[in-house]
Protein backbone atom coordinates (compact mmCIF):
# COMPACT_ATOMS: atom_id res chain seq x y z
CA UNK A 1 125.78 107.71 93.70
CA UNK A 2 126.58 111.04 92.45
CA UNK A 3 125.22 114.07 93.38
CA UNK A 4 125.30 115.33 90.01
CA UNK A 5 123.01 112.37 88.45
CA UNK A 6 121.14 113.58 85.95
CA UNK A 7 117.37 111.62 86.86
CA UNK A 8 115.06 112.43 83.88
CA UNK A 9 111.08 111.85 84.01
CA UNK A 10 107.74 111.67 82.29
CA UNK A 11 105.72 112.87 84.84
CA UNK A 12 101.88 112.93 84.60
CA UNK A 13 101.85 117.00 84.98
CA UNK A 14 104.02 119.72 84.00
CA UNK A 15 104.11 121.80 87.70
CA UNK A 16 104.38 117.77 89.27
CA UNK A 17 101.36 118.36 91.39
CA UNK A 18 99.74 115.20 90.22
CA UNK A 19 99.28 112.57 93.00
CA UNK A 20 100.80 110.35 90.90
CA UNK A 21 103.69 112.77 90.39
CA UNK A 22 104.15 114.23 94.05
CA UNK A 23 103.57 111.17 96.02
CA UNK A 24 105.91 109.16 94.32
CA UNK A 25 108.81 109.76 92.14
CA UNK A 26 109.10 113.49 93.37
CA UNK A 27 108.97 112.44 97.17
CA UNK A 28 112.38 110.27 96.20
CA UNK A 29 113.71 113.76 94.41
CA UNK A 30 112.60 116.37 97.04
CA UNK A 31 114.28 113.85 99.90
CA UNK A 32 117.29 113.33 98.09
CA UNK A 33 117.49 116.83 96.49
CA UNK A 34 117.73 115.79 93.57
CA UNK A 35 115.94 118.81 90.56
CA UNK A 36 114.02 115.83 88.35
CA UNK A 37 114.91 116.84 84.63
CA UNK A 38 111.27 117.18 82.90
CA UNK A 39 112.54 119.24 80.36
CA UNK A 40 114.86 117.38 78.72
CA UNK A 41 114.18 113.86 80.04
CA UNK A 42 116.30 112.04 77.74
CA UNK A 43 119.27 113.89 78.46
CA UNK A 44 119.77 112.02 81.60
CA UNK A 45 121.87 108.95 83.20
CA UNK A 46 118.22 107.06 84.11
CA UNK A 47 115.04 107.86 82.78
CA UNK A 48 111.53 107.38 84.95
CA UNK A 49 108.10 107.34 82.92
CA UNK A 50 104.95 107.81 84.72
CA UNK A 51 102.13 106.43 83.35
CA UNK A 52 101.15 109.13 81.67
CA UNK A 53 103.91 109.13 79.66
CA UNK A 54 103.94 107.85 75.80
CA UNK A 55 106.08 104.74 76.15
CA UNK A 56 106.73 103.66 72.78
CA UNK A 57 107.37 107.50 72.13
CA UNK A 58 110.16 107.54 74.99
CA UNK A 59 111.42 104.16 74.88
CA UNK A 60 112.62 103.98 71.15
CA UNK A 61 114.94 107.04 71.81
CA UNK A 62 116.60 106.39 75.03
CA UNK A 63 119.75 105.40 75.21
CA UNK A 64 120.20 105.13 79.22
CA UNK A 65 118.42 102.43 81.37
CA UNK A 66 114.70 102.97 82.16
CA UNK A 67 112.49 102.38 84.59
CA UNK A 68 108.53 102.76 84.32
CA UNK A 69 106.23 103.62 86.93
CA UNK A 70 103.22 101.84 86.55
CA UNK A 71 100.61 102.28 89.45
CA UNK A 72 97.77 100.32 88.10
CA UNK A 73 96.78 97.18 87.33
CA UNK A 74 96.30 97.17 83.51
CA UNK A 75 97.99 94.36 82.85
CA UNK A 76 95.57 92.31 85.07
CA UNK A 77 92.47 93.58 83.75
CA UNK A 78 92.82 91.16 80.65
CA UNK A 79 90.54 94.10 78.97
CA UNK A 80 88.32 92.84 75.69
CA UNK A 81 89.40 93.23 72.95
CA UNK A 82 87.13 96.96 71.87
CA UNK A 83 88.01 98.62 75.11
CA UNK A 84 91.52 97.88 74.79
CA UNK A 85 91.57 99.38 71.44
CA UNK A 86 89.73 101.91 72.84
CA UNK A 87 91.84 102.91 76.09
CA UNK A 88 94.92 103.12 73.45
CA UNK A 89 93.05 105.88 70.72
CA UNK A 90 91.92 107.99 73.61
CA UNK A 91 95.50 107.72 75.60
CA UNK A 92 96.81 108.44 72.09
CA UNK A 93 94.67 111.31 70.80
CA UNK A 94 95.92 112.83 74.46
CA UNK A 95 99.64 111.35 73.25
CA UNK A 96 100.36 109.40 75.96
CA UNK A 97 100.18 106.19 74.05
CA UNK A 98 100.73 105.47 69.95
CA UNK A 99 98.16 104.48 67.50
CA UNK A 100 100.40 101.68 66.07
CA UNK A 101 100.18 99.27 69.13
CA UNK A 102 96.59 99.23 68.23
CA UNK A 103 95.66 97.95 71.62
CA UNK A 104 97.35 99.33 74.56
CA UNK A 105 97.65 96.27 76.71
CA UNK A 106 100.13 95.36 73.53
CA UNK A 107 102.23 98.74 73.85
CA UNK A 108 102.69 98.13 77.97
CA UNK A 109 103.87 94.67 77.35
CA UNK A 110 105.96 95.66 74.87
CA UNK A 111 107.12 98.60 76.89
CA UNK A 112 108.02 96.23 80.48
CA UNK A 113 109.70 94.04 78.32
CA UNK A 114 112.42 97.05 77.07
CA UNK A 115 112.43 98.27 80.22
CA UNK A 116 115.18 98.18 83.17
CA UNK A 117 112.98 98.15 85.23
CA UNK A 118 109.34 98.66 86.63
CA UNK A 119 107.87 99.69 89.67
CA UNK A 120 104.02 99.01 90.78
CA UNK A 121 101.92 99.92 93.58
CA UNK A 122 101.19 96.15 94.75
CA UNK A 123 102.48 92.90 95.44
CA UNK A 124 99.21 92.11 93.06
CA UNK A 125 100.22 94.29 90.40
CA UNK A 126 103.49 92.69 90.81
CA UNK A 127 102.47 89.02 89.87
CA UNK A 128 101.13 90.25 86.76
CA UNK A 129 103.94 91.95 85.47
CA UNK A 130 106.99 89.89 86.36
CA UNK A 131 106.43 87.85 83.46
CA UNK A 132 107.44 90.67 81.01
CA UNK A 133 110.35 92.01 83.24
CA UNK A 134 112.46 90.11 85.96
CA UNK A 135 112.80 93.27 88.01
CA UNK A 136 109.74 94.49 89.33
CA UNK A 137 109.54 96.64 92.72
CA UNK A 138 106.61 97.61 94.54
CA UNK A 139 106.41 100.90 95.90
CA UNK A 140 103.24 102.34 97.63
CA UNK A 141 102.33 106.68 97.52
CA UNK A 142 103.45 108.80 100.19
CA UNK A 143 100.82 109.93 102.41
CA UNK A 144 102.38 112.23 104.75
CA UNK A 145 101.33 115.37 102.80
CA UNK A 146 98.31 114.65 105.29
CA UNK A 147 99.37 113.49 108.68
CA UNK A 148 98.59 117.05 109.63
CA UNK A 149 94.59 116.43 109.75
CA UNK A 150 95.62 113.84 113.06
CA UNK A 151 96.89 116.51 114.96
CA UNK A 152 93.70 118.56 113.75
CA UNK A 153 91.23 115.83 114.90
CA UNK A 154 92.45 114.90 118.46
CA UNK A 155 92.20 118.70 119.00
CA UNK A 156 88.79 118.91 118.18
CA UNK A 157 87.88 115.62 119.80
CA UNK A 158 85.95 115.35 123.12
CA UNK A 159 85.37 112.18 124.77
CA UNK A 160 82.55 110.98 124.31
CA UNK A 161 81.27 113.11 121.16
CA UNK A 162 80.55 112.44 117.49
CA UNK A 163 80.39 114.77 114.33
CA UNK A 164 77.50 112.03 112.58
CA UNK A 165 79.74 112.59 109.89
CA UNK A 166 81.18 110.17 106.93
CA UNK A 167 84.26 111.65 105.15
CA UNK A 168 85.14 110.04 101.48
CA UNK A 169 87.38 111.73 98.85
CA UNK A 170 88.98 110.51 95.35
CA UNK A 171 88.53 111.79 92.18
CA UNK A 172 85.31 112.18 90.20
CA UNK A 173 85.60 108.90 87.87
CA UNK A 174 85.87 106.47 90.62
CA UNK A 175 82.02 107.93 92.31
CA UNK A 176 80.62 105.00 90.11
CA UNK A 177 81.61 103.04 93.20
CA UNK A 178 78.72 104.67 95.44
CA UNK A 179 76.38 103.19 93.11
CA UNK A 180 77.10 99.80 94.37
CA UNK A 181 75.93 100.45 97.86
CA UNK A 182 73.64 103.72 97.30
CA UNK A 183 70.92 101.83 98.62
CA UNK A 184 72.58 101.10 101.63
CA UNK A 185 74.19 104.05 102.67
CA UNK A 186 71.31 106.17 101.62
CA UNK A 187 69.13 104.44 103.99
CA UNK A 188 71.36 104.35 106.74
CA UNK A 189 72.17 108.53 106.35
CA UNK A 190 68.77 109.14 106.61
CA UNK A 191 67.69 106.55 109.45
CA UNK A 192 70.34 107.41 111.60
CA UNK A 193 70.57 111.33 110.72
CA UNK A 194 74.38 111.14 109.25
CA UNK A 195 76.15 113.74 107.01
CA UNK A 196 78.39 112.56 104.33
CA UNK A 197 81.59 115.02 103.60
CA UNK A 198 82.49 114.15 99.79
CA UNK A 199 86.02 115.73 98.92
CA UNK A 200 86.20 115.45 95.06
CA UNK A 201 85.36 117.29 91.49
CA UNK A 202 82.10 118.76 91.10
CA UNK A 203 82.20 117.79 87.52
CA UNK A 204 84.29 115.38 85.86
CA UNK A 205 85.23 114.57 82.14
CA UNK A 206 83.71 111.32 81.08
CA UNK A 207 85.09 108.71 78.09
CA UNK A 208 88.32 109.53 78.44
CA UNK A 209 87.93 113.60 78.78
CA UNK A 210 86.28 113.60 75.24
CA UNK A 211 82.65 113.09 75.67
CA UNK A 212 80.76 115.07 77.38
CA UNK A 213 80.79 115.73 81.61
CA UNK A 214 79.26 114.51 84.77
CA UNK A 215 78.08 116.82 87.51
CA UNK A 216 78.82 115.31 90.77
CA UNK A 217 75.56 116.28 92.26
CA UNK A 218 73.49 115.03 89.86
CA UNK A 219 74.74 111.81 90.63
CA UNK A 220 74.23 111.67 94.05
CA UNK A 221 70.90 112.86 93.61
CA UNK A 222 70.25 109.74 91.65
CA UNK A 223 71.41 107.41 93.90
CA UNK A 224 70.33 108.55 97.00
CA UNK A 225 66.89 109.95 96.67
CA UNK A 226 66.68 109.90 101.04
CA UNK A 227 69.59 111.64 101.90
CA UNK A 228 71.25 113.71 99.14
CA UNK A 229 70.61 116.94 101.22
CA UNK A 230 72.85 115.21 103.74
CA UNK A 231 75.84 114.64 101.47
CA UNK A 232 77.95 117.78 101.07
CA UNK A 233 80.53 117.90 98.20
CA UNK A 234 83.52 120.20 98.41
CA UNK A 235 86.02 121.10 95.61
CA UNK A 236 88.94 118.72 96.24
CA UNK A 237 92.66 120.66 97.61
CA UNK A 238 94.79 118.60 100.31
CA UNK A 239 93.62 121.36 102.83
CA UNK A 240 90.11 120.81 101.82
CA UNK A 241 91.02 117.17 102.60
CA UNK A 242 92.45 117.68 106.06
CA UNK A 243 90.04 120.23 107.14
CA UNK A 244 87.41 118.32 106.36
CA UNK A 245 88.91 114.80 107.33
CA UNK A 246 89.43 115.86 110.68
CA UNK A 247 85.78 117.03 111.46
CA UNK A 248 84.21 113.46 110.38
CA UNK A 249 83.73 110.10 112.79
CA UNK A 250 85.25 107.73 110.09
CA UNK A 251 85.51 107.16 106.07
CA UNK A 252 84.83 104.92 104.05
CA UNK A 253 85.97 103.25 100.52
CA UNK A 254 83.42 101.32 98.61
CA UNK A 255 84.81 99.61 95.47
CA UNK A 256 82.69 97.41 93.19
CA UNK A 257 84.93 94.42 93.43
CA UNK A 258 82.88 92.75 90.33
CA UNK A 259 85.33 95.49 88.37
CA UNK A 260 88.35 93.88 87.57
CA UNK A 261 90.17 97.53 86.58
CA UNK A 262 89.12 98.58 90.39
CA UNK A 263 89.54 95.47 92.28
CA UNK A 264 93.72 95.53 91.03
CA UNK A 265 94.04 98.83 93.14
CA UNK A 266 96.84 99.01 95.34
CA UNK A 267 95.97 99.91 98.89
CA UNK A 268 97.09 103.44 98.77
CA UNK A 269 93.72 105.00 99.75
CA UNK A 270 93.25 103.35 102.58
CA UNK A 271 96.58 104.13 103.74
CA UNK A 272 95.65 107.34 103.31
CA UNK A 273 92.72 107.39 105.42
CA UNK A 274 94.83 105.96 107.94
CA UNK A 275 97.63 108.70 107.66
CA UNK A 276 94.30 110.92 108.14
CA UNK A 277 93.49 109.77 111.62
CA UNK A 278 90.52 108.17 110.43
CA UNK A 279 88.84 104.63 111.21
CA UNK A 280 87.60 103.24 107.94
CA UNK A 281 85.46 100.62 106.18
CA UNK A 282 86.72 99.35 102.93
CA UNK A 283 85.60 97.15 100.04
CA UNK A 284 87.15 93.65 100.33
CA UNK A 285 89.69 93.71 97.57
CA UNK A 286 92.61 91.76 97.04
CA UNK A 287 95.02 94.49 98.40
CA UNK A 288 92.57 95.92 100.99
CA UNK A 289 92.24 92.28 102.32
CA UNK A 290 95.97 91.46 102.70
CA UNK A 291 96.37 95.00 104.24
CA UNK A 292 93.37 93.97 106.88
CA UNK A 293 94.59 90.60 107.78
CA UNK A 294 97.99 91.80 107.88
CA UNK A 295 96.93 94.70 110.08
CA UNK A 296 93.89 92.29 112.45
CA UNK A 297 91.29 94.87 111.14
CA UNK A 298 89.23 92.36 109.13
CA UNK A 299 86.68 93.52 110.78
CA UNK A 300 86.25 96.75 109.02
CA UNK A 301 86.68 94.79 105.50
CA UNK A 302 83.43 94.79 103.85
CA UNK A 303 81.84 92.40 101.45
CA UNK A 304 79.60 93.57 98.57
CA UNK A 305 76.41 92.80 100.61
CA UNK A 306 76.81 94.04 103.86
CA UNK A 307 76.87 97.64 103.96
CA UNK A 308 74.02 98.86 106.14
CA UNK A 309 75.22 96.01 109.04
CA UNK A 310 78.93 97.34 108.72
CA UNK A 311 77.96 101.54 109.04
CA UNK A 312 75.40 101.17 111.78
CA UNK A 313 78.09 98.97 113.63
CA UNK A 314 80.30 101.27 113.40
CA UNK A 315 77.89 104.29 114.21
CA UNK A 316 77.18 102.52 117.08
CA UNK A 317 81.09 102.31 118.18
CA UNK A 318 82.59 105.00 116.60
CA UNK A 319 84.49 105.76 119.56
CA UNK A 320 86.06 102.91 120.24
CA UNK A 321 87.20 102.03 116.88
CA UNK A 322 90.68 101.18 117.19
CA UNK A 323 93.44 102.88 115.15
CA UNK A 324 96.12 101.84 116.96
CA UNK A 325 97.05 99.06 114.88
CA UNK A 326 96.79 100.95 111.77
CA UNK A 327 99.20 103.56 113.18
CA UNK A 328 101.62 100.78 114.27
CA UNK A 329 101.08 99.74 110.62
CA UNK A 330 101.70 103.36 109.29
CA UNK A 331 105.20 103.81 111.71
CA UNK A 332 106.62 100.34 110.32
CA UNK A 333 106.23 100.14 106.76
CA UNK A 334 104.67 103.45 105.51
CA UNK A 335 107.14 106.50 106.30
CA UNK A 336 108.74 108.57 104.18
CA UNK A 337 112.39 107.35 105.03
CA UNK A 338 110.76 103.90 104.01
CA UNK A 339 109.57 105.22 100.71
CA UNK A 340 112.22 107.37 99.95
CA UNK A 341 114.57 104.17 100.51
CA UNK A 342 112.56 101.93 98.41
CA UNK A 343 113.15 104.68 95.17
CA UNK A 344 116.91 104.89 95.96
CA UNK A 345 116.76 101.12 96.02
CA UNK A 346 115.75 100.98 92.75
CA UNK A 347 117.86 103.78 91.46
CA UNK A 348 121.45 101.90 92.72
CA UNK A 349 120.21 98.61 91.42
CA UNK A 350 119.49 99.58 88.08
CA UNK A 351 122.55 101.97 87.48
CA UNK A 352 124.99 99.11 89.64
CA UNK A 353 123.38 96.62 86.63
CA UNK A 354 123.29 99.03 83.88
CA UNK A 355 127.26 100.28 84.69
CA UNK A 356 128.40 96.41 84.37
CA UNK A 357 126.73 95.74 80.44
């Protein structure tokens, strides 16, 4: 390949600071040194769109092979009909979608089919798109933006001691998840005298960013009427995430698995809790599920029900929880020479394919 390939992109944010942005396409670029063209996208020899790109938009004018990023599981969700017209005039009235595909499930089929290429986050994601494209890759985020919050924890670690503290971050839309277990949790923060470190927006845009917002707190004062003045919520930065990360026992990622949308995830944040040093309970999704019996963590996989049993285990052996797997895990399939190489993958096969037409 030539250094002088011209790679254009769609990102999701102008300065590429989006997660979907910087711990994906961009780690391939900054690796490879390769200056992504955002400016003029189309005037390149491959074009990437994010998924916050207009695809109809981009698609009809390109004339080079491209290859769309897709990191969730939309095409899965098999969305009524309402909310998939919906999710299209609020992607649209933001113009990252097109009123004339009326629904946007139609527009991303449409959009695979045309397309070189498409890369997803999971081998889950991946089953539902190959029938609209015949080259599908999975490629998960990169994570080692916070391997520093390991080194940060051990040193701060004595034998023997505990912080009492729960460590969670994500953005504010996917808090509804809390609700499923509020109960739960809220009793055991208050019976066994825990603090909850919550890494995320204190207010968040609701219905798409249209309609109205949601303060954080508010919520959490809902749902846990025992031990809100236990849960602490700090504006969201990656050094707010490793600072904080690496004063807490263990983390912990409840998703309502009854939501289709949610329960398509790819296992990305629990990698990341992993690359953060920290033992963690998880919601038994699909992905979570192949990650834990891939991994022999099932243990820490948590069905919808059992909550309370699974934190006051684990408060009880917080010490002994073993990461070692996970970081065996991490080492083998989750680098960034692994991810970088799974990009550049993509990159030679689709120019190698597009070069012979």
């Amino acid at each position: 390949m030539s250094d002088k390939l011209r790679v254009g992109y769609v990102p999701y944010s102008k300065n590429l600071q989006h997660p979907g942005d910087r711990r994906r396409l961009v780690t391939w670029a900054k690796s490879s040194v390769t200056e992504l063209n955002i400016e003029k996208p189309n005037e390149s020899e491959i074009l990437f769109l994010s998924s916050g790109a207009n695809l109809s938009f981009w698609m009809k004018r390109a004339k080079q092979p491209v290859v769309i990023d897709l990191v969730d599981g939309y095409l899965g969700e098999n969305p009524f009909f309402l909310k998939d017209f919906a999710r299209n005039i609020v992607r649209s009235l933001k113009g990252r979608s097109s009123f004339g595909s009326i629904t946007f499930s139609r527009e991303l089929k449409k959009a695979c089919r045309g397309a070189a290429a498409v890369v997803v986050a999971s081998p889950e994601q991946a089953r539902d798109v190959e029938p609209y494209n015949s080259n599908v890759f999975v490629i998960l985020d990169d994570h080692t933006e916070l391997d520093g919050a390991r080194i940060l924890r051990f040193s701060k670690t004595i034998p023997g001691e505990t912080s009492k503290s729960i460590f969670w971050e994500g953005f504010g839309y996917t808090l509804k998840h809390f609700k499923m277990i509020s109960k739960e949790l809220d009793l055991f923060l208050s019976q066994h005298n825990y603090k909850m470190l919550v890494v995320t927006n204190s207010s968040f845009a609701r219905w798409g960013g249209y309609i109205g917002k949601v303060k954080t707190i508010d919520l959490f004062e809902k749902w846990f009427p025992l031990s809100h003045d236990s849960i602490e919520i700090i504006p969201w930065s990656i050094e707010k995430v490793i600072e904080n990360a690496s004063s807490c026992d263990f983390a912990i990622i409840p998703v309502d698995t009854k939501d289709k949308f949610a329960n398509l995830k790819p296992e990305n944040k629990l990698l990341s809790m992993w690359h953060l040093g920290l033992p963690t309970l998880f919601s038994n999704t699909d992905a979570y599920t192949r990650i834990a019996d891939a991994v022999g963590l099932r243990e820490m996989c948590v069905v919808r029900n059992d909550w309370f049993k699974a934190l006051d285990k684990m408060a009880q052996n917080v010490n002994n929880a073993d990461m070692h797997k996970a970081e065996e895990y991490i080492l083998k399939f989750h680098t960034r020479d692994v991810l970088v190489s799974k990009w550049q993958n993509v990159l030679d096969l689709v120019l190698s394919k597009y070069d012979k037409i």
